[in-house]
N, C-alpha and C. Protein backbone atom coordinates (compact mmCIF):
# COMPACT_ATOMS: atom_id res chain seq x y z
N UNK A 1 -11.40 -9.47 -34.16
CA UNK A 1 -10.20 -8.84 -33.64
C UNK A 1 -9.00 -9.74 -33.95
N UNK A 2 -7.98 -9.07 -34.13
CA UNK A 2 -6.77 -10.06 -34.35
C UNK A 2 -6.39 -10.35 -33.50
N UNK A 3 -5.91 -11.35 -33.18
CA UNK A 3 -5.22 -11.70 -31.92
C UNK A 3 -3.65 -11.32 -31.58
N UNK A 4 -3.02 -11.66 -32.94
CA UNK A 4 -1.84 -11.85 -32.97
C UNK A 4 -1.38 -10.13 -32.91
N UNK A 5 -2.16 -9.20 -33.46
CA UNK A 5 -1.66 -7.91 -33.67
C UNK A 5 -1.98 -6.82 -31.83
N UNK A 6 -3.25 -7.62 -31.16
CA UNK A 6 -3.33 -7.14 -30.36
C UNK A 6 -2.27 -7.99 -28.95
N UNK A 7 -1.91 -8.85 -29.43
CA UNK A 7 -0.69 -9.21 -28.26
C UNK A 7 0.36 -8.73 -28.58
N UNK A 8 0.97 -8.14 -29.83
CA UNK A 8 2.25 -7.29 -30.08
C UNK A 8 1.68 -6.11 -29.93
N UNK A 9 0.70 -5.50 -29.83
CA UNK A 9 0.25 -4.00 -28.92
C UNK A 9 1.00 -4.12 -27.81
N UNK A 10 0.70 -5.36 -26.83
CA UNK A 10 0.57 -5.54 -25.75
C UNK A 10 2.33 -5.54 -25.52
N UNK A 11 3.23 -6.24 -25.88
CA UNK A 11 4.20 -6.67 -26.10
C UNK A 11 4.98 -4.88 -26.21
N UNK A 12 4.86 -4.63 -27.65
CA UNK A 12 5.44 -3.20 -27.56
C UNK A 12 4.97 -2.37 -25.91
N UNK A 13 3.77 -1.86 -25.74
CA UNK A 13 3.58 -1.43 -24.83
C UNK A 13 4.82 -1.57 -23.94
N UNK A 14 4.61 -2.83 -23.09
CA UNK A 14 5.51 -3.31 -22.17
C UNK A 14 7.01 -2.91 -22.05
N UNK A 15 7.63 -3.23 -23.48
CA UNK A 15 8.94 -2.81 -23.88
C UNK A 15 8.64 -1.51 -24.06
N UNK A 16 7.83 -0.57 -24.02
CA UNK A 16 8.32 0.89 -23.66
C UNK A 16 8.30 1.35 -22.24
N UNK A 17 8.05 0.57 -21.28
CA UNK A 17 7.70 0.92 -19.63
C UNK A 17 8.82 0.37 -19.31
N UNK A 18 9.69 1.64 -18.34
CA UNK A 18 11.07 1.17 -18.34
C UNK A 18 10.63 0.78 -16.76
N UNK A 19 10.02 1.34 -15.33
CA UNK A 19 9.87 0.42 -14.61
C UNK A 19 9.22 -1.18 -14.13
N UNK A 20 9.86 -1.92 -13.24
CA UNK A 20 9.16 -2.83 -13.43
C UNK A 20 8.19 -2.93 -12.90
N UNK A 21 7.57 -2.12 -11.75
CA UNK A 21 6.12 -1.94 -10.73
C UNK A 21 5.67 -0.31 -11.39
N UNK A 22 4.98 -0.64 -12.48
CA UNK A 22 4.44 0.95 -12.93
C UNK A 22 3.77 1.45 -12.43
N UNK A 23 2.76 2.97 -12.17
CA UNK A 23 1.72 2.98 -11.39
C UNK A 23 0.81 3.26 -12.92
N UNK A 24 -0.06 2.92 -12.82
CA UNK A 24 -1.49 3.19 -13.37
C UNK A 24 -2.51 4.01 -12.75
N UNK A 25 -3.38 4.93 -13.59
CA UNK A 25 -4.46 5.76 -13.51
C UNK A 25 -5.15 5.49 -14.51
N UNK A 26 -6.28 4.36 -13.16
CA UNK A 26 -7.45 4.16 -14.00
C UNK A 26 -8.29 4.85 -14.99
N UNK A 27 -8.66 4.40 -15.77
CA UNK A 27 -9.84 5.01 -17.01
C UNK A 27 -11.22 5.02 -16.83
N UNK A 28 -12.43 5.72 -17.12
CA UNK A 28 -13.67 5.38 -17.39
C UNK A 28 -13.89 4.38 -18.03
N UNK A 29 -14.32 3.12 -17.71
CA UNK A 29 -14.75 2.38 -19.14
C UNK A 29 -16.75 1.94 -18.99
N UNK A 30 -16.74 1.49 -19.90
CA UNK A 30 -17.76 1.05 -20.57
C UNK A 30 -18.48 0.21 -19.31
N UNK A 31 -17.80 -0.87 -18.15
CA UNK A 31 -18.39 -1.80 -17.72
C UNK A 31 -18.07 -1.13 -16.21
N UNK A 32 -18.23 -0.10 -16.22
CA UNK A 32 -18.23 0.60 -14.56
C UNK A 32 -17.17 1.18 -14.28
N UNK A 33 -16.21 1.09 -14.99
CA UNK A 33 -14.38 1.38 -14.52
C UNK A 33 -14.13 2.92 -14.40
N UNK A 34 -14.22 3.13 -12.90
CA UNK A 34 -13.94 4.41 -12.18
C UNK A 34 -12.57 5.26 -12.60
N UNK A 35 -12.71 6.46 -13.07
CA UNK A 35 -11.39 7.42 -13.29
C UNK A 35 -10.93 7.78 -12.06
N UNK A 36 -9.74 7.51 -12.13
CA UNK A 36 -8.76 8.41 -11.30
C UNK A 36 -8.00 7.56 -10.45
N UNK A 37 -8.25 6.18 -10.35
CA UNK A 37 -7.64 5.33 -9.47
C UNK A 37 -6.13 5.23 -9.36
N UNK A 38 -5.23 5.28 -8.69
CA UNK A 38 -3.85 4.98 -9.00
C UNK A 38 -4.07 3.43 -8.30
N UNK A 39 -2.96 2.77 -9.22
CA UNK A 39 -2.25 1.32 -8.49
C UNK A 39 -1.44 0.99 -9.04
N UNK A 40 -0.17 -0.05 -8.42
CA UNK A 40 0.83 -0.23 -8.60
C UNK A 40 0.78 -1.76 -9.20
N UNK A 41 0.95 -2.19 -10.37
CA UNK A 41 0.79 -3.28 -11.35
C UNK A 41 2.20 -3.68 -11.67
N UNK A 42 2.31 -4.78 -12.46
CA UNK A 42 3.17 -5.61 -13.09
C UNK A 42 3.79 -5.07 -14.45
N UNK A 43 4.94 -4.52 -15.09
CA UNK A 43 4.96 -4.17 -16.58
C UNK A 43 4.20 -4.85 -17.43
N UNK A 44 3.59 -6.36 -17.50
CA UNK A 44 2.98 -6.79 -18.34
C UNK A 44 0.99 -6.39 -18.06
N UNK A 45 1.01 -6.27 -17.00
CA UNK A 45 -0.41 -5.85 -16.00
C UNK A 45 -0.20 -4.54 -17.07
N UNK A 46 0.40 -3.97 -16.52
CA UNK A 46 0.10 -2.13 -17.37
C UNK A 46 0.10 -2.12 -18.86
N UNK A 47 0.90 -2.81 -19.41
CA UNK A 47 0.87 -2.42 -20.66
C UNK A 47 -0.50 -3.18 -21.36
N UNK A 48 -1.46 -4.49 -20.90
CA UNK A 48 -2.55 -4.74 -20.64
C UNK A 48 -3.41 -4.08 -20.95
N UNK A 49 -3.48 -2.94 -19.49
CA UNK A 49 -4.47 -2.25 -19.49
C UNK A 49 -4.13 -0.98 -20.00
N UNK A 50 -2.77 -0.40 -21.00
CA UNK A 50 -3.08 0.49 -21.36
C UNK A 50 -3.92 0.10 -22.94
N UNK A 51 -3.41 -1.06 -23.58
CA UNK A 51 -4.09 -1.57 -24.98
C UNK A 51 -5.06 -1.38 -24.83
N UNK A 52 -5.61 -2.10 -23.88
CA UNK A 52 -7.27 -2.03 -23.29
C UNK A 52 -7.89 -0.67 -23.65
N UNK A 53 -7.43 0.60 -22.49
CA UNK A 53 -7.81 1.60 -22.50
C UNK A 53 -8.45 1.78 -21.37
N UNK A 54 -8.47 0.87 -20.20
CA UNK A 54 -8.98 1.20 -19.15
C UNK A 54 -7.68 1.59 -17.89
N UNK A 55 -6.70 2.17 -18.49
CA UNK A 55 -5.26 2.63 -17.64
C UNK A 55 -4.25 3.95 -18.25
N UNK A 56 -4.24 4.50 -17.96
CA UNK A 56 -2.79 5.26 -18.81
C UNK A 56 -1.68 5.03 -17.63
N UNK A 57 -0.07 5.18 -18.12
CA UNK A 57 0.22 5.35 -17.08
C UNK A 57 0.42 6.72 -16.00
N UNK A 58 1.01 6.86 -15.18
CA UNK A 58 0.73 7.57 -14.20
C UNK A 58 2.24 8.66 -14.73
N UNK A 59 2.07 10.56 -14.65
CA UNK A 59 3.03 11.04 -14.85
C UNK A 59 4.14 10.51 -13.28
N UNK A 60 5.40 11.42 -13.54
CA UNK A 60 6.52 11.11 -12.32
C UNK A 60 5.62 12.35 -11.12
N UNK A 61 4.84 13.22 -11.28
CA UNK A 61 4.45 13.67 -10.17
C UNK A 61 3.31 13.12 -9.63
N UNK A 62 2.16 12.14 -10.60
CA UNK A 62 1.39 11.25 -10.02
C UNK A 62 2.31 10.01 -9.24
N UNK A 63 2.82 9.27 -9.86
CA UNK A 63 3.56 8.23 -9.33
C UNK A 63 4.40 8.44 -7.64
N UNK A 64 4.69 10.12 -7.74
CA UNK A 64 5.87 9.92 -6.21
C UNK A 64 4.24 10.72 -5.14
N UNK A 65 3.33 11.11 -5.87
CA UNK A 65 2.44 11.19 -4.55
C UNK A 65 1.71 9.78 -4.43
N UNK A 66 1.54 8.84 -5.25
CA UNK A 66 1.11 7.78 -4.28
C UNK A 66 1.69 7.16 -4.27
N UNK A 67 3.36 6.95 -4.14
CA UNK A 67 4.35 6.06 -3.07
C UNK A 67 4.14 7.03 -2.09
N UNK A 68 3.81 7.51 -1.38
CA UNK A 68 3.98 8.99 -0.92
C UNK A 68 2.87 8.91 0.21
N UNK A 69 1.95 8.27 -0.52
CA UNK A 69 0.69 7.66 -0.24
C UNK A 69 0.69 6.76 0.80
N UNK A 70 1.58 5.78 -0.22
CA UNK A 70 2.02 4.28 0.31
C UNK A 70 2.77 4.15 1.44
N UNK A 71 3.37 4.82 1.22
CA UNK A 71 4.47 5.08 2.82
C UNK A 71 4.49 5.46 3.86
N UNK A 72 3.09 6.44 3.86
CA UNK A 72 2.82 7.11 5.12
C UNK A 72 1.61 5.95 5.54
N UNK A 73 0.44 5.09 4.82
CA UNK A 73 -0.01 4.14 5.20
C UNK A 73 1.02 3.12 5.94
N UNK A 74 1.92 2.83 5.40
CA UNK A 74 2.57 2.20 5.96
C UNK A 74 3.26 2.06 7.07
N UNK A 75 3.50 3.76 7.28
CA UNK A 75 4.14 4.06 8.86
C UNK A 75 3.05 4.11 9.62
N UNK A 76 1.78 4.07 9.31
CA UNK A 76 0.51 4.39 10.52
C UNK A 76 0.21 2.52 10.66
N UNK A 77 0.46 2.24 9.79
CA UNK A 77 0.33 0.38 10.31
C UNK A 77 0.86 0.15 11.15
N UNK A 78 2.32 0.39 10.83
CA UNK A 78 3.56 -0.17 11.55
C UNK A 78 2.83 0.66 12.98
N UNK A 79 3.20 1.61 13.17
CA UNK A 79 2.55 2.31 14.35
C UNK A 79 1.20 1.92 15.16
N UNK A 80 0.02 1.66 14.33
CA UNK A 80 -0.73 0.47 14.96
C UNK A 80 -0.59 -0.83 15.01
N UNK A 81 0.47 -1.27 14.35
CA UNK A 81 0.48 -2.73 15.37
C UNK A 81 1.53 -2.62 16.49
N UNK A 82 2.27 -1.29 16.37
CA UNK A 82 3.28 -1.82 17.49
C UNK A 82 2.51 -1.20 19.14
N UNK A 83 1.46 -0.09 18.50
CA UNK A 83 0.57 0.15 19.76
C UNK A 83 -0.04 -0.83 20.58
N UNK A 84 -0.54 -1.88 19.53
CA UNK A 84 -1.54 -3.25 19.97
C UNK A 84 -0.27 -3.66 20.61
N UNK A 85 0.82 -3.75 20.38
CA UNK A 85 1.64 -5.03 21.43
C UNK A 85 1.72 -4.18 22.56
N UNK A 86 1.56 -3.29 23.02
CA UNK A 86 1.61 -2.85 24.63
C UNK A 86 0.91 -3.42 25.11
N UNK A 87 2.09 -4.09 26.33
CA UNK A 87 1.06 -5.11 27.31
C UNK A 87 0.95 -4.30 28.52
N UNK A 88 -0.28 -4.09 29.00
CA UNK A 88 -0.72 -4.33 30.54
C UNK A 88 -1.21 -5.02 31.49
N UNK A 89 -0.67 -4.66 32.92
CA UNK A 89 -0.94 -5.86 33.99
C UNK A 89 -1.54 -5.17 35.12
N UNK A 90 -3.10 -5.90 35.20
CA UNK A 90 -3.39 -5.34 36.25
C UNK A 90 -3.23 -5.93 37.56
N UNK A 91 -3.60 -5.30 38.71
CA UNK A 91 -3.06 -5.51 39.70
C UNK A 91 -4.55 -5.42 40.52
N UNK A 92 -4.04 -6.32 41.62
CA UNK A 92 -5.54 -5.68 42.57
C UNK A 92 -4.99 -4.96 43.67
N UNK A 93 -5.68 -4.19 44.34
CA UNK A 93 -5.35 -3.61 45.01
C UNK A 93 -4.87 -3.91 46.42
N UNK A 94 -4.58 -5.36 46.82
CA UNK A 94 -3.98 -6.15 47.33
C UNK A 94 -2.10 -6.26 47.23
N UNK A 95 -1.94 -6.51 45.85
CA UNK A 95 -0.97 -6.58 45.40
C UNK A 95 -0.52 -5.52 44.63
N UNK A 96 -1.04 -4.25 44.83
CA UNK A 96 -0.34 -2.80 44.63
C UNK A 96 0.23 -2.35 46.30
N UNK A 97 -0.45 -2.59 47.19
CA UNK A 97 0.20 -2.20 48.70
C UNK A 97 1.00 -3.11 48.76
N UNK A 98 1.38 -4.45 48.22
CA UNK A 98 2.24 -5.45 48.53
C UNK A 98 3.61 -4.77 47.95
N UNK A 99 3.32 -4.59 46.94
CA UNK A 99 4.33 -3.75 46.25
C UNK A 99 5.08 -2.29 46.27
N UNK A 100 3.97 -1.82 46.99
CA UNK A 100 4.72 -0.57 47.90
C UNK A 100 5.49 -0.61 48.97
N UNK A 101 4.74 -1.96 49.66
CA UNK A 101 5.22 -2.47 51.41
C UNK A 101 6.93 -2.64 50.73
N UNK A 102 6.55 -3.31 49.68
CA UNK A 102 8.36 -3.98 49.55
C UNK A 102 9.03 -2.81 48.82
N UNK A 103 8.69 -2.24 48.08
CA UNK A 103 9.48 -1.35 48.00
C UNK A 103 10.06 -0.15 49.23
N UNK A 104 8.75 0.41 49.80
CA UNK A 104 9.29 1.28 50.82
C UNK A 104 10.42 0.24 52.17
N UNK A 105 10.61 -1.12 52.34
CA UNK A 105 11.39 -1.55 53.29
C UNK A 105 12.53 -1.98 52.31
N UNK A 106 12.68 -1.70 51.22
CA UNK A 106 13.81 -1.90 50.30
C UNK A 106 14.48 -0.46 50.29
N UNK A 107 13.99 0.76 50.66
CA UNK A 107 14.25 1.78 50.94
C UNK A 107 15.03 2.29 52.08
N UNK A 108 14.63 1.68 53.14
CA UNK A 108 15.21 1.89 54.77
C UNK A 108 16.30 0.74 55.09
């Protein structure tokens, strides 16, 4: 294999990918490599794996369903960690009538 001709593959590639976080859709390959994967790579990462042949890139209606993807994961995170910070305090039932006593004579 040439070396020099398959790193200016690589090179052109790159210089035709006008974003800089492309998405990729994985290929079948030879050593297990599952079709259909989307992920979000490096311009030099993609153009990589399109030489390779284990990537094409992703059309503009693949690409905005998995930011699309990405974003709604992202709001269910955010949403479970801000669930985990709810704090509760329990009380015994000692210090729940204590707390009524003072409230109801904070009343009268």
């Amino acid at each position: 294999m040439d070396m020099r001709a398959f790193y200016q593959k690589i090179h052109d590639a790159a210089a035709a990918i006008e974003e800089p976080f492309p998405i990729v859709i994985s290929l079948a390959t030879g050593d297990g490599g599952k079709t259909g994967t989307p992920v979000e790579v490096t311009r030099p990462v993609a153009a990589k794996m399109i030489v390779e042949g284990s990537a094409r890139l992703a059309n503009g209606e693949e690409a905005q369903q998995f930011r699309d993807r990405q974003v709604e994961a992202k709001r269910l995170a955010d949403q479970a960690a801000a669930a985990s910070r709810v704090q509760l305090t329990v009380l015994t039932t000692a210090d729940l009538n204590l707390l009524k006593n003072t409230a109801n004579q904070a009343k009268e």
